[in-house]
N, C-alpha and C. Protein backbone atom coordinates (compact mmCIF):
# COMPACT_ATOMS: atom_id res chain seq x y z
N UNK A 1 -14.26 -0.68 18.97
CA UNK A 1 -13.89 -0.76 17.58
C UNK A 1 -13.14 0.52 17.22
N UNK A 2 -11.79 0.41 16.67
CA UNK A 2 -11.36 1.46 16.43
C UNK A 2 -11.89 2.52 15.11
N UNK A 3 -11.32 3.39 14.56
CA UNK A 3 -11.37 4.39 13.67
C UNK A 3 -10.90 3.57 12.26
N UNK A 4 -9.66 2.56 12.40
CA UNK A 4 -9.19 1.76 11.23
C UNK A 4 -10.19 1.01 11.22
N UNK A 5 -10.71 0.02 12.05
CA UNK A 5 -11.38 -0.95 11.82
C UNK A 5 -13.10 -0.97 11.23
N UNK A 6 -13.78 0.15 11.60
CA UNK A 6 -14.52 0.99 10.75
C UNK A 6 -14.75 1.88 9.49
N UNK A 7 -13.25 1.77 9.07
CA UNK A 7 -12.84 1.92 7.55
C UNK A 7 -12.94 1.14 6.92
N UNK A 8 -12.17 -0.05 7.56
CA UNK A 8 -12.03 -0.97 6.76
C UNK A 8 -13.23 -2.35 6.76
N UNK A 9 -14.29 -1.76 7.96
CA UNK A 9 -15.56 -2.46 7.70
C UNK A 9 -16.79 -1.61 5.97
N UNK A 10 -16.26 -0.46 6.26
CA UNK A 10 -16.46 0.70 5.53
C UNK A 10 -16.04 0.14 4.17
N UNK A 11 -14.93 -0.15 4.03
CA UNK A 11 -14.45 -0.22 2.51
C UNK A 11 -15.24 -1.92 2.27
N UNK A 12 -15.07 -2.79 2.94
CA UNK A 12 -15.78 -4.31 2.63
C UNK A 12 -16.76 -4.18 2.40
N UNK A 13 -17.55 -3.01 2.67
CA UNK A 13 -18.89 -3.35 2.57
C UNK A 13 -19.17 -2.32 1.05
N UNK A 14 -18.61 -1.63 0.73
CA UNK A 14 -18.66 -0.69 -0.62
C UNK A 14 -18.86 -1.63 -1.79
N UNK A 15 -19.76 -0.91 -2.48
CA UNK A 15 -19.54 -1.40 -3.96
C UNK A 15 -18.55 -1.12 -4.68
N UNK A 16 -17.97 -2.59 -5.40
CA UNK A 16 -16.83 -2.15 -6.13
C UNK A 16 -17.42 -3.45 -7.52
N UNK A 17 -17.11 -2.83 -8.36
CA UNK A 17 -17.32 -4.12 -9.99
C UNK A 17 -16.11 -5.45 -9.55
N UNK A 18 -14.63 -5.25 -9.31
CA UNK A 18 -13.77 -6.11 -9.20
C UNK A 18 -13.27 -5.98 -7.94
N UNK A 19 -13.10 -6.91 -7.52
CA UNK A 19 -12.00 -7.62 -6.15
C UNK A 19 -11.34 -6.79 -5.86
N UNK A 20 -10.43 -7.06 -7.43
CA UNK A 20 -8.93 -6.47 -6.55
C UNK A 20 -8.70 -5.14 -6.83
N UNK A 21 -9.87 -4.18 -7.55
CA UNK A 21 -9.93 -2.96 -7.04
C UNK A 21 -9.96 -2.41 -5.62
N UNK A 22 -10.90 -3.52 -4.61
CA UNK A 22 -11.26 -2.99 -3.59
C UNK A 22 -9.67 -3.41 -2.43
N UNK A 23 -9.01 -4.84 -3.34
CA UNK A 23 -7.57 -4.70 -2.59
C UNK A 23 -6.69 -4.06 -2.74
N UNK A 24 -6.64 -3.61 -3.94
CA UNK A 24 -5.91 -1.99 -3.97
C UNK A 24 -6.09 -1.26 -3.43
N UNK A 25 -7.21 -0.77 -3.37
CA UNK A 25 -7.66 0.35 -2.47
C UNK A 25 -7.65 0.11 -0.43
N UNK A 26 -7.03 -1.28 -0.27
CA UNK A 26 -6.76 -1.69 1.04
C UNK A 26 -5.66 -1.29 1.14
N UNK A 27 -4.86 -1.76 0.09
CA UNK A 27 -3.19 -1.35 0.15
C UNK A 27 -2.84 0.02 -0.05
N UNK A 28 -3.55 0.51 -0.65
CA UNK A 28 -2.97 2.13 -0.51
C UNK A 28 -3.28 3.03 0.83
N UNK A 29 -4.63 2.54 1.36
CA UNK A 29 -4.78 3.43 2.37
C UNK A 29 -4.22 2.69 3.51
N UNK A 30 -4.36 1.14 3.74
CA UNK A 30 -3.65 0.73 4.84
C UNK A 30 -2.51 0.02 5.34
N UNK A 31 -2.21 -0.29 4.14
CA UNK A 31 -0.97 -0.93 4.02
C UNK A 31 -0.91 -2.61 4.21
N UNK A 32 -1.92 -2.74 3.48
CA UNK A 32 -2.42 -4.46 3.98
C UNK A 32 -1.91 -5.09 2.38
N UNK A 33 -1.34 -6.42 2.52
CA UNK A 33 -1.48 -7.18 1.80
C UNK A 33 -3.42 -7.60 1.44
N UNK A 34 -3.58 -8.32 0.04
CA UNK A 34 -4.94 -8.63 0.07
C UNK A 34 -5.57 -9.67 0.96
N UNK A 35 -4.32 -10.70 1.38
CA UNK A 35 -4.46 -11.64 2.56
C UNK A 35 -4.57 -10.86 3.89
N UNK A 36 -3.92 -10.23 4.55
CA UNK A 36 -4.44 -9.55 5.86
C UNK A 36 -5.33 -8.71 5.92
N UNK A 37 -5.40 -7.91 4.37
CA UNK A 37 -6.76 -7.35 4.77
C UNK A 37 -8.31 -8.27 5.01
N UNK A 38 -7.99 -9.37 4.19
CA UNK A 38 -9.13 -10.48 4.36
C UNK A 38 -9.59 -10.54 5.91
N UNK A 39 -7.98 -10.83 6.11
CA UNK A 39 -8.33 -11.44 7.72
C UNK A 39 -8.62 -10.62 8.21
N UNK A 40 -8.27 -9.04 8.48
CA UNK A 40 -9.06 -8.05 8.99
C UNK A 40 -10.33 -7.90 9.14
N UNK A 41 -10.80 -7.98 7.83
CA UNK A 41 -12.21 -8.00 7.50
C UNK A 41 -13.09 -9.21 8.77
N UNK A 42 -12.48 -10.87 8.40
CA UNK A 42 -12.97 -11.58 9.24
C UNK A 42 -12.92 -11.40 10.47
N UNK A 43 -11.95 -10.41 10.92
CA UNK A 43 -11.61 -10.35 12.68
C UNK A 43 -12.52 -9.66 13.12
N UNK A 44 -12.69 -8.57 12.38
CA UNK A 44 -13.96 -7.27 12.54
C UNK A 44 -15.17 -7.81 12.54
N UNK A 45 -15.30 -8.58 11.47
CA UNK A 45 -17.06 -8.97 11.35
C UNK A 45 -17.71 -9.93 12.38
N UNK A 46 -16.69 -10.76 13.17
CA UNK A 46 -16.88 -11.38 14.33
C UNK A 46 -16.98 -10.78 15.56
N UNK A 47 -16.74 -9.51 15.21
CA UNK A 47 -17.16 -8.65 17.20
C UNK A 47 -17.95 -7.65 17.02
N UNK A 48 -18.99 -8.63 18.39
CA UNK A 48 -20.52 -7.54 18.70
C UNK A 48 -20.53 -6.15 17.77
N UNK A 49 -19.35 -5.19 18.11
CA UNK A 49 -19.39 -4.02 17.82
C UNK A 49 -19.41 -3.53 16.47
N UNK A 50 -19.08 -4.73 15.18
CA UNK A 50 -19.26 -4.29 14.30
C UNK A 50 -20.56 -5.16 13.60
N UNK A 51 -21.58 -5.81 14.84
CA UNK A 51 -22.63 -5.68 14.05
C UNK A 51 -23.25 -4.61 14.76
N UNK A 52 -23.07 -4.03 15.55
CA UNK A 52 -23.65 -2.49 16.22
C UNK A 52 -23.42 -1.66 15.26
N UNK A 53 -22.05 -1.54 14.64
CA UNK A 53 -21.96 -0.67 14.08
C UNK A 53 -22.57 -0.20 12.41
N UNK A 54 -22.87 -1.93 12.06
CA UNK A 54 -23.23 -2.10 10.29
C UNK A 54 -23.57 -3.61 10.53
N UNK A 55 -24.99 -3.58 11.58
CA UNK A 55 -25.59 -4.85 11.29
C UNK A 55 -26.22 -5.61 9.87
N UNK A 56 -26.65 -4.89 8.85
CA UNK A 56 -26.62 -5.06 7.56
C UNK A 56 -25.20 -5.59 6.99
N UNK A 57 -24.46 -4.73 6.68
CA UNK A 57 -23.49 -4.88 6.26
C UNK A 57 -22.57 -6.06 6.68
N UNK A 58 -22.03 -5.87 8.03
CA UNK A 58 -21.50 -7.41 8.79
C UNK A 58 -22.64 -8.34 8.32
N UNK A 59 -23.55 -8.76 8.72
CA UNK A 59 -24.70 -10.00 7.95
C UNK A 59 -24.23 -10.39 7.23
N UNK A 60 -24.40 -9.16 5.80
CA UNK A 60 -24.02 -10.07 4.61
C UNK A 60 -22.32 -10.49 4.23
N UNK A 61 -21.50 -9.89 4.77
CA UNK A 61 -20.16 -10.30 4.94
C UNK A 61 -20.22 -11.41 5.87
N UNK A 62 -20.93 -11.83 6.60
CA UNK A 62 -20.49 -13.07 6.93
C UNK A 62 -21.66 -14.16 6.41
N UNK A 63 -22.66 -13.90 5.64
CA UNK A 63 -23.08 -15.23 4.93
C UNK A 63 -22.32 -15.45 3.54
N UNK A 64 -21.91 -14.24 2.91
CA UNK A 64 -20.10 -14.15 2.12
C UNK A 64 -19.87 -15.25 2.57
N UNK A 65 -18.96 -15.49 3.41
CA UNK A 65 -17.67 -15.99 4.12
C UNK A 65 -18.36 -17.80 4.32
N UNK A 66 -19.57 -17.61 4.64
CA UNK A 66 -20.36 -18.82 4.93
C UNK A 66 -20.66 -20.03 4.06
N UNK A 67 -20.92 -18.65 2.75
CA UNK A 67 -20.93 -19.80 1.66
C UNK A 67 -19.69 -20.24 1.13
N UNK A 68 -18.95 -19.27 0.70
CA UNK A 68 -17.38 -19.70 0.62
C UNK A 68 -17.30 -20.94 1.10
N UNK A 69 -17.33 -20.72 2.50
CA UNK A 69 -16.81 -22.01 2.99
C UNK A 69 -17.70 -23.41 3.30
N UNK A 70 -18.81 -23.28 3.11
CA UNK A 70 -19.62 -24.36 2.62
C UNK A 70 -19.01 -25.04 1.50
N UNK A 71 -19.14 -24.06 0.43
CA UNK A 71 -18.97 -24.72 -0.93
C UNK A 71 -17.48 -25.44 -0.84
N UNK A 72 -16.21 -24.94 0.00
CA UNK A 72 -15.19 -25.61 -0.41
C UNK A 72 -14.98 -27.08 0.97
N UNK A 73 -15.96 -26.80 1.68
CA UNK A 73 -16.07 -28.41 2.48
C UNK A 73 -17.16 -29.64 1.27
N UNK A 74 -17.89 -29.12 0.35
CA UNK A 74 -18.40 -29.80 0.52
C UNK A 74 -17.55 -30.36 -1.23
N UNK A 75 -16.83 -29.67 -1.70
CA UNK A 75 -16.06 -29.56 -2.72
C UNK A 75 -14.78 -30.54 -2.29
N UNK A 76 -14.46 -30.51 -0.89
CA UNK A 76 -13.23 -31.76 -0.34
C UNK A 76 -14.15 -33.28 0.11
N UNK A 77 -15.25 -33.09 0.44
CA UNK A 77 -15.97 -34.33 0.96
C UNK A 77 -16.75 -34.98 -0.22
N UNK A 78 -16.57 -34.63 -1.53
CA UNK A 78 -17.69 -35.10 -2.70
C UNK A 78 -16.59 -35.17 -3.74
């Protein structure tokens, strides 16, 4: 896991009140749209090393992501 990718597990996992404070704060330090930083986020939270690194943190970013996407399958099938 690199040095970026631990930032930016770093910044997902921070408290922030609004969203797109915390995508601002993607775009200034990394130069991400709020869409690639997403996907960043998802690429990271899927390898071993970043639940080594923030097994808490990865967890709850990916039951995040879990329900998200529960709710919008079950939002196309109903």
């Amino acid at each position: 896991m690199t040095e970026e990718d631990k930032a930016i597990l770093k910044l997902a996992t921070a408290p922030y009140k609004y969203a797109a404070a915390r995508e601002s704060h993607a775009r200034e330090r990394f130069g991400l749209t709020p869409t690639q930083y997403w996907r960043e986020v998802n690429r990271i939270i899927d390898t071993p090393a970043a639940r080594a690194t923030d097994p808490h943190g990865t967890a709850l970013l990916i039951q995040q992501r879990t329900s998200r996407t529960t709710g919008t399958l079950r939002r196309r099938l109903f």
